[in-house]
C-alpha atoms as a PDB file:
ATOM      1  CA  UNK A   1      28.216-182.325-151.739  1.00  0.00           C
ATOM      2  CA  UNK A   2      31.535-180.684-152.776  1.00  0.00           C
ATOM      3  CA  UNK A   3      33.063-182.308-156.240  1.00  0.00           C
ATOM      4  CA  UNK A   4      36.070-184.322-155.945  1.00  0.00           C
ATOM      5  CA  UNK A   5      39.363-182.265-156.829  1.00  0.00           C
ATOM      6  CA  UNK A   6      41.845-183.723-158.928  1.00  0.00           C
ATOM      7  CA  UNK A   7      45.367-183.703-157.683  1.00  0.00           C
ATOM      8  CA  UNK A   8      47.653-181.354-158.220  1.00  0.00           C
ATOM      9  CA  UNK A   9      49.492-181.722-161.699  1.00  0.00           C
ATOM     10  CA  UNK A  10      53.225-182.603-161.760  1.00  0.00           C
ATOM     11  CA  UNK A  11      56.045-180.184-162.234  1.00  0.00           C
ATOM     12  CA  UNK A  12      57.864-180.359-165.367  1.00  0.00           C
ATOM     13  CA  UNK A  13      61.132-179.434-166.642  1.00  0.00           C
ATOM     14  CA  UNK A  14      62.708-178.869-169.881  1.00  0.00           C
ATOM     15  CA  UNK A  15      66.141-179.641-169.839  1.00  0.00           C
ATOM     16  CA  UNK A  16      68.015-177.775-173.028  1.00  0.00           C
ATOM     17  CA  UNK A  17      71.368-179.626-174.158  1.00  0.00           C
ATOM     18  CA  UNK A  18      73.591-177.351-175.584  1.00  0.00           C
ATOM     19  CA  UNK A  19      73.562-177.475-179.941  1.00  0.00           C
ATOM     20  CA  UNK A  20      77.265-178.616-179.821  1.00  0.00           C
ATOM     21  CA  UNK A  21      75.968-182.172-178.235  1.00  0.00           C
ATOM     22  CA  UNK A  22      74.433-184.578-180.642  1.00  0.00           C
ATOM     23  CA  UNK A  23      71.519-186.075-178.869  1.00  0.00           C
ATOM     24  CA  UNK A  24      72.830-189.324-180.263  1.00  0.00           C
ATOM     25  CA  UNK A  25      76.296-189.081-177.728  1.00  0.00           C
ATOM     26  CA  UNK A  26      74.221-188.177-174.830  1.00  0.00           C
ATOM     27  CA  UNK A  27      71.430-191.074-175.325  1.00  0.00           C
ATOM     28  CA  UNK A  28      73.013-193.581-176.708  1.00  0.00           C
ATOM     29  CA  UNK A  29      72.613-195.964-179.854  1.00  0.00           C
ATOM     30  CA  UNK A  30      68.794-196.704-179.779  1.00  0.00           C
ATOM     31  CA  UNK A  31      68.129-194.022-176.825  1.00  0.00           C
ATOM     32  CA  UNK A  32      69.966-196.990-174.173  1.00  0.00           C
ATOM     33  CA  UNK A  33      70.730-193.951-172.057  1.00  0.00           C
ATOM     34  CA  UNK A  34      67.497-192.691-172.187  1.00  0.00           C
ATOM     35  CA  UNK A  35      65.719-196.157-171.131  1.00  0.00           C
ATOM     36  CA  UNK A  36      68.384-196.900-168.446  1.00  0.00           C
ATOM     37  CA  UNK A  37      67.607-193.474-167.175  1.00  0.00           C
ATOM     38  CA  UNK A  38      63.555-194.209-167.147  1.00  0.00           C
ATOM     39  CA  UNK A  39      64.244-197.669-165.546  1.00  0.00           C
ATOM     40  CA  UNK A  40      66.206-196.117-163.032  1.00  0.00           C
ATOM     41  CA  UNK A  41      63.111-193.389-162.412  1.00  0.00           C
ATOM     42  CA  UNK A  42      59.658-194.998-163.102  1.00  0.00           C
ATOM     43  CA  UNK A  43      57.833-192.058-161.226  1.00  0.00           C
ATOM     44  CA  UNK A  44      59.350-189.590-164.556  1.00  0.00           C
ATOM     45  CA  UNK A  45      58.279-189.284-167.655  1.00  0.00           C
ATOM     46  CA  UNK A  46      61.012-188.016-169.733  1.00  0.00           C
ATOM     47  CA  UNK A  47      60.560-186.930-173.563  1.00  0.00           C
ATOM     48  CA  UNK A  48      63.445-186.350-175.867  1.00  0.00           C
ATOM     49  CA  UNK A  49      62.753-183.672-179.012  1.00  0.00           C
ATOM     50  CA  UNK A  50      65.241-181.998-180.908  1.00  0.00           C
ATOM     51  CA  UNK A  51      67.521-180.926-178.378  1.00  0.00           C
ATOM     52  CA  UNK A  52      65.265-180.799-175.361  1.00  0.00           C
ATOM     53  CA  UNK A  53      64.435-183.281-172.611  1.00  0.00           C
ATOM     54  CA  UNK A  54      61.182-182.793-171.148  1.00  0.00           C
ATOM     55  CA  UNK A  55      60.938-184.142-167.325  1.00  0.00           C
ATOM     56  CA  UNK A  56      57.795-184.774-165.474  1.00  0.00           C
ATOM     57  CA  UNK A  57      57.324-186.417-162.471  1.00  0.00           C
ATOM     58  CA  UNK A  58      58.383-185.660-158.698  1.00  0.00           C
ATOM     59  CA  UNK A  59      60.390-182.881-158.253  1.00  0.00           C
ATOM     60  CA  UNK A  60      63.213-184.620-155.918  1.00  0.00           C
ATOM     61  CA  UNK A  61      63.239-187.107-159.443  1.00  0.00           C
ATOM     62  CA  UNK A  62      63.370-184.428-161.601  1.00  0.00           C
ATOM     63  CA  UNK A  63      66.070-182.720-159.426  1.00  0.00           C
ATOM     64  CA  UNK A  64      68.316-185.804-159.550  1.00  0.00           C
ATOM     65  CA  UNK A  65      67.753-186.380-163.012  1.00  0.00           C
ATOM     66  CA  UNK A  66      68.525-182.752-163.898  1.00  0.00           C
ATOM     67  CA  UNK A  67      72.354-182.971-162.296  1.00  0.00           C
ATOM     68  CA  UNK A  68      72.830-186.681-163.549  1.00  0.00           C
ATOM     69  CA  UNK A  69      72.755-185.310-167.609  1.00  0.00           C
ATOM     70  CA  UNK A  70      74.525-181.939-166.343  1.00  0.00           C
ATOM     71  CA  UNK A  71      77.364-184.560-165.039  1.00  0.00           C
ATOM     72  CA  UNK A  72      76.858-186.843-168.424  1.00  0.00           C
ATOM     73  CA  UNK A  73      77.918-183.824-170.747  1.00  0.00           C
ATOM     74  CA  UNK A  74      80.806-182.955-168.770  1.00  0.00           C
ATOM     75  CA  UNK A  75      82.414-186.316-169.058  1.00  0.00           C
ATOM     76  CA  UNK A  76      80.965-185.766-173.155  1.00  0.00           C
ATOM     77  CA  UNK A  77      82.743-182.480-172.840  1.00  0.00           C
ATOM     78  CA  UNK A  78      86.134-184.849-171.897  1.00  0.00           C
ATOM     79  CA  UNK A  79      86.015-186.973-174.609  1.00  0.00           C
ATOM     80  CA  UNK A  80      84.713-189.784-172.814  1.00  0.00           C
ATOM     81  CA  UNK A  81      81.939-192.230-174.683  1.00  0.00           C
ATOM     82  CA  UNK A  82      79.132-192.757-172.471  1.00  0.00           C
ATOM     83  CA  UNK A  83      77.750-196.666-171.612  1.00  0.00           C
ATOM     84  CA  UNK A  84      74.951-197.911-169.392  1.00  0.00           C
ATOM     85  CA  UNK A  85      77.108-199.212-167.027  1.00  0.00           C
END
């Protein structure tokens, strides 16, 4: 009888905001950002240290998640407060 493999683990990413960003803009009071972005993604875990975000999950989530904070510090980058909305 053959042993029952585990599944593959899931990919992770480490997503590196540049030192000039305070995690605080990007997130939000009380990491609001951060929550609506793991409502909007149950399958991802995402961990925020220092100035690192840590994805796991799917890697189509991970993808999508990856572009959506590359487009939130642009509009940073502009000036623009961020919301949940």
């Amino acid at each position: 009888m053959t042993e029952p493999t585990s599944p593959p683990p899931l990919p992770t990413h480490t997503v590196v905001v540049p030192d000039d960003v305070q995690m605080v803009t990007l997130l939000g009071p009380r990491d609001e950002m951060l929550r609506t972005i793991e409502r909007a993604f149950p399958r991802l875990v995402v961990h925020a240290r220092g100035n690192e975000l840590s994805l796991t999950g799917p890697r189509a989530d991970i993808q999508v998640v990856e572009t959506l904070i590359d487009e939130l510090l642009e509009i940073i980058a502009t000036g623009q407060p961020l919301n949940r909305d």
